[in-house]
N, C-alpha and C. Protein backbone atom coordinates (compact mmCIF):
# COMPACT_ATOMS: atom_id res chain seq x y z
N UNK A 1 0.83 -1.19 0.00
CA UNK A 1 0.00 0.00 0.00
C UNK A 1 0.87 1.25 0.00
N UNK A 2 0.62 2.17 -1.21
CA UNK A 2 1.61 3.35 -1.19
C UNK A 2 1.04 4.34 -0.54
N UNK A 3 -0.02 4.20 0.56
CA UNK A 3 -0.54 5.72 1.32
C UNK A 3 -0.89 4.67 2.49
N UNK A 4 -0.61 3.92 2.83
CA UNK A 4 -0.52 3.07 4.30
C UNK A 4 -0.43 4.00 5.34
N UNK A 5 -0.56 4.23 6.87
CA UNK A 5 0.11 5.11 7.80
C UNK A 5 1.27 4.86 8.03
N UNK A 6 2.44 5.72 8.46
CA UNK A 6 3.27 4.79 8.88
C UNK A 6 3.60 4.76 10.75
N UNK A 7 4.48 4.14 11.11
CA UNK A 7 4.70 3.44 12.41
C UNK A 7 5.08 3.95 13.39
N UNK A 8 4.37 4.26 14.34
CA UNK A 8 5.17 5.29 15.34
C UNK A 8 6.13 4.71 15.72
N UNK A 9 8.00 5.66 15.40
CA UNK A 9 8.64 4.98 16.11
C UNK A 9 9.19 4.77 17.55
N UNK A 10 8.07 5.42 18.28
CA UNK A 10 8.60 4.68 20.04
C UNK A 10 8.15 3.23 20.08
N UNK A 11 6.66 2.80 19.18
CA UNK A 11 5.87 1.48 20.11
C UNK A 11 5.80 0.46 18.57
N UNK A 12 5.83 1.42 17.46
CA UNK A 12 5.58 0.49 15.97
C UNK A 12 4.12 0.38 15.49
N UNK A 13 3.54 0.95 16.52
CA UNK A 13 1.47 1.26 16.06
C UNK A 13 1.79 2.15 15.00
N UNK A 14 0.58 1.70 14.38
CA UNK A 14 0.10 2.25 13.06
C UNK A 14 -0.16 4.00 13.55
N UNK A 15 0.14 5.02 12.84
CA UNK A 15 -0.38 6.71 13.49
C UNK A 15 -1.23 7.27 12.93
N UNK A 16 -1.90 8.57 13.20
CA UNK A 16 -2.98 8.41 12.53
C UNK A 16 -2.69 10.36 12.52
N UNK A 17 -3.47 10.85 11.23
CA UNK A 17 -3.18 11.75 10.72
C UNK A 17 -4.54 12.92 11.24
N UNK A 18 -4.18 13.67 12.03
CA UNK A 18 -5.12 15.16 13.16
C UNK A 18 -4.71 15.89 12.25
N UNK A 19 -5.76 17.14 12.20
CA UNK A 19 -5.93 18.21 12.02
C UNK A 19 -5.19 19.08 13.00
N UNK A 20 -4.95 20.59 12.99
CA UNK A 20 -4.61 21.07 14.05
C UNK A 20 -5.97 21.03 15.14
N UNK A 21 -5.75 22.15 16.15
CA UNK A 21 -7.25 22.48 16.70
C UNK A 21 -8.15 23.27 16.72
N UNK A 22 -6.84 24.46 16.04
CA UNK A 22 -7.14 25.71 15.09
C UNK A 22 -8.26 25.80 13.59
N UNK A 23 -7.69 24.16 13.47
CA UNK A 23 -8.59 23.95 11.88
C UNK A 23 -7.61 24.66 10.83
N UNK A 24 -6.87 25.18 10.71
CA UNK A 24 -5.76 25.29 9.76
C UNK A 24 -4.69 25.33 9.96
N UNK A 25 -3.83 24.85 8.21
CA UNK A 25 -2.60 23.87 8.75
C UNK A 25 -2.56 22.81 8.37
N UNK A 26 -1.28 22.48 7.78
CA UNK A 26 -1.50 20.74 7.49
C UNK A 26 -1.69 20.22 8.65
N UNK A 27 -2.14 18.75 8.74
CA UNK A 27 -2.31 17.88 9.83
C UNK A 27 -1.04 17.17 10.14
N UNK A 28 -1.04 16.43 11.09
CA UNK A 28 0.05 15.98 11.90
C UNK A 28 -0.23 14.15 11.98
N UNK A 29 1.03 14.01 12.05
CA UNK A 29 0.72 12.31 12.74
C UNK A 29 0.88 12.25 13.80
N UNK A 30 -0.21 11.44 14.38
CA UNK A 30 -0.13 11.31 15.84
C UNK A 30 -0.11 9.49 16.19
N UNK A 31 0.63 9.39 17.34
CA UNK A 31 0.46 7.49 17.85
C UNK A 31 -0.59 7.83 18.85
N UNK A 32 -1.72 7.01 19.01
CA UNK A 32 -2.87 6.90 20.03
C UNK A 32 -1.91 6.61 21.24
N UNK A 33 -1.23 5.63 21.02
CA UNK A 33 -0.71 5.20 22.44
C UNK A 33 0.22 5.85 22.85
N UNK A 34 1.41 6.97 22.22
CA UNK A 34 1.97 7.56 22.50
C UNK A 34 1.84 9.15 22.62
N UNK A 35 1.13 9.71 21.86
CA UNK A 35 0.66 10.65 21.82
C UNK A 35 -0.12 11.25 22.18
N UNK A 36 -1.30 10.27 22.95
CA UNK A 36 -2.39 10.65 23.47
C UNK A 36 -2.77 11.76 24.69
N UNK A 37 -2.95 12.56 25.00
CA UNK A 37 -3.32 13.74 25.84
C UNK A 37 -3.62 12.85 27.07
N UNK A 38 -3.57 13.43 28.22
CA UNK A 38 -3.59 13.04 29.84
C UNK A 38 -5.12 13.84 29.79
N UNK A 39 -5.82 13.09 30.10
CA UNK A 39 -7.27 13.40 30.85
C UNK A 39 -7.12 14.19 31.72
N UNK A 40 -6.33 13.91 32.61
CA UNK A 40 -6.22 14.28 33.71
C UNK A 40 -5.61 16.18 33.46
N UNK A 41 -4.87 16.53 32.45
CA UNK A 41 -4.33 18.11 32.76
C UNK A 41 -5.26 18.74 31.57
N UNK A 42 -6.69 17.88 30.94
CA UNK A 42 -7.71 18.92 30.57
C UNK A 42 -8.23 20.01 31.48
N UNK A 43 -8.61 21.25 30.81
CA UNK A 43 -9.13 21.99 31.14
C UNK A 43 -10.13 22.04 31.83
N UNK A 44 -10.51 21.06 31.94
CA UNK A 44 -12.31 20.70 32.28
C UNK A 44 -12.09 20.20 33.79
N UNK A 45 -10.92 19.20 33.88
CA UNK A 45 -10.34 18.63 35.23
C UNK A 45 -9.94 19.77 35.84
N UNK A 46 -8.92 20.26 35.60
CA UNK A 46 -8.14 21.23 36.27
C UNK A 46 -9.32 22.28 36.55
N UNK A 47 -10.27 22.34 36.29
CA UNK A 47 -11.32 23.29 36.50
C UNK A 47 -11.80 22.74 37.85
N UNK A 48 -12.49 21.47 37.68
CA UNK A 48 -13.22 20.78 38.82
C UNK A 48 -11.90 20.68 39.94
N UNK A 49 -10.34 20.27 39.65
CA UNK A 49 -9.80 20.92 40.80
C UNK A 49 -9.70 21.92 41.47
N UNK A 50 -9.75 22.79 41.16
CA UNK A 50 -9.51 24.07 41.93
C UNK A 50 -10.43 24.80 41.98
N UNK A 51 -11.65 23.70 41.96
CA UNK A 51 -13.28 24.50 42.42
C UNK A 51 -13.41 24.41 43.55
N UNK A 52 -14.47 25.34 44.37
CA UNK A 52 -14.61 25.16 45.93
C UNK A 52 -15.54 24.00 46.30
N UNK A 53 -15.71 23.49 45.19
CA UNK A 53 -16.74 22.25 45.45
C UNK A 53 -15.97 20.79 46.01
N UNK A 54 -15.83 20.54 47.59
CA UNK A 54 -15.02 19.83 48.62
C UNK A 54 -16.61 18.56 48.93
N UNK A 55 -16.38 17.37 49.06
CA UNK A 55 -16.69 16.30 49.62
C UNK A 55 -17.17 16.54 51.33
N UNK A 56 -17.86 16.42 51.45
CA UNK A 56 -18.69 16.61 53.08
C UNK A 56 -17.72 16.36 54.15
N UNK A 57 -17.65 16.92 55.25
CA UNK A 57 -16.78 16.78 56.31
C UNK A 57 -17.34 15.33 57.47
């Protein structure tokens, strides 16, 4: 196959080709398993951390 993805080289998974987030711009290759964003330092988390909203005493 001459347009195959090719292999991320930290793990050898197949990568897969994003847009920016901007929406313009060529796109990028990205590895799911290597590349993938932390849940955890979204905006949305880091929000619900440092809300005053605390668990009952």
């Amino acid at each position: 196959m001459a347009n195959a993805p090719p292999n991320c080289p930290r793990c050898g998974r197949k990568m897969i080709a994003v847009s920016p987030s901007e929406g313009n711009g060529p796109s990028i290759m990205l590895c799911r398993a290597c590349d993938a964003p932390d849940p955890l330092q979204s905006e949305v988390v880091v929000g619900w951390i440092h809300s005053t909203l605390r668990p009952p005493d």
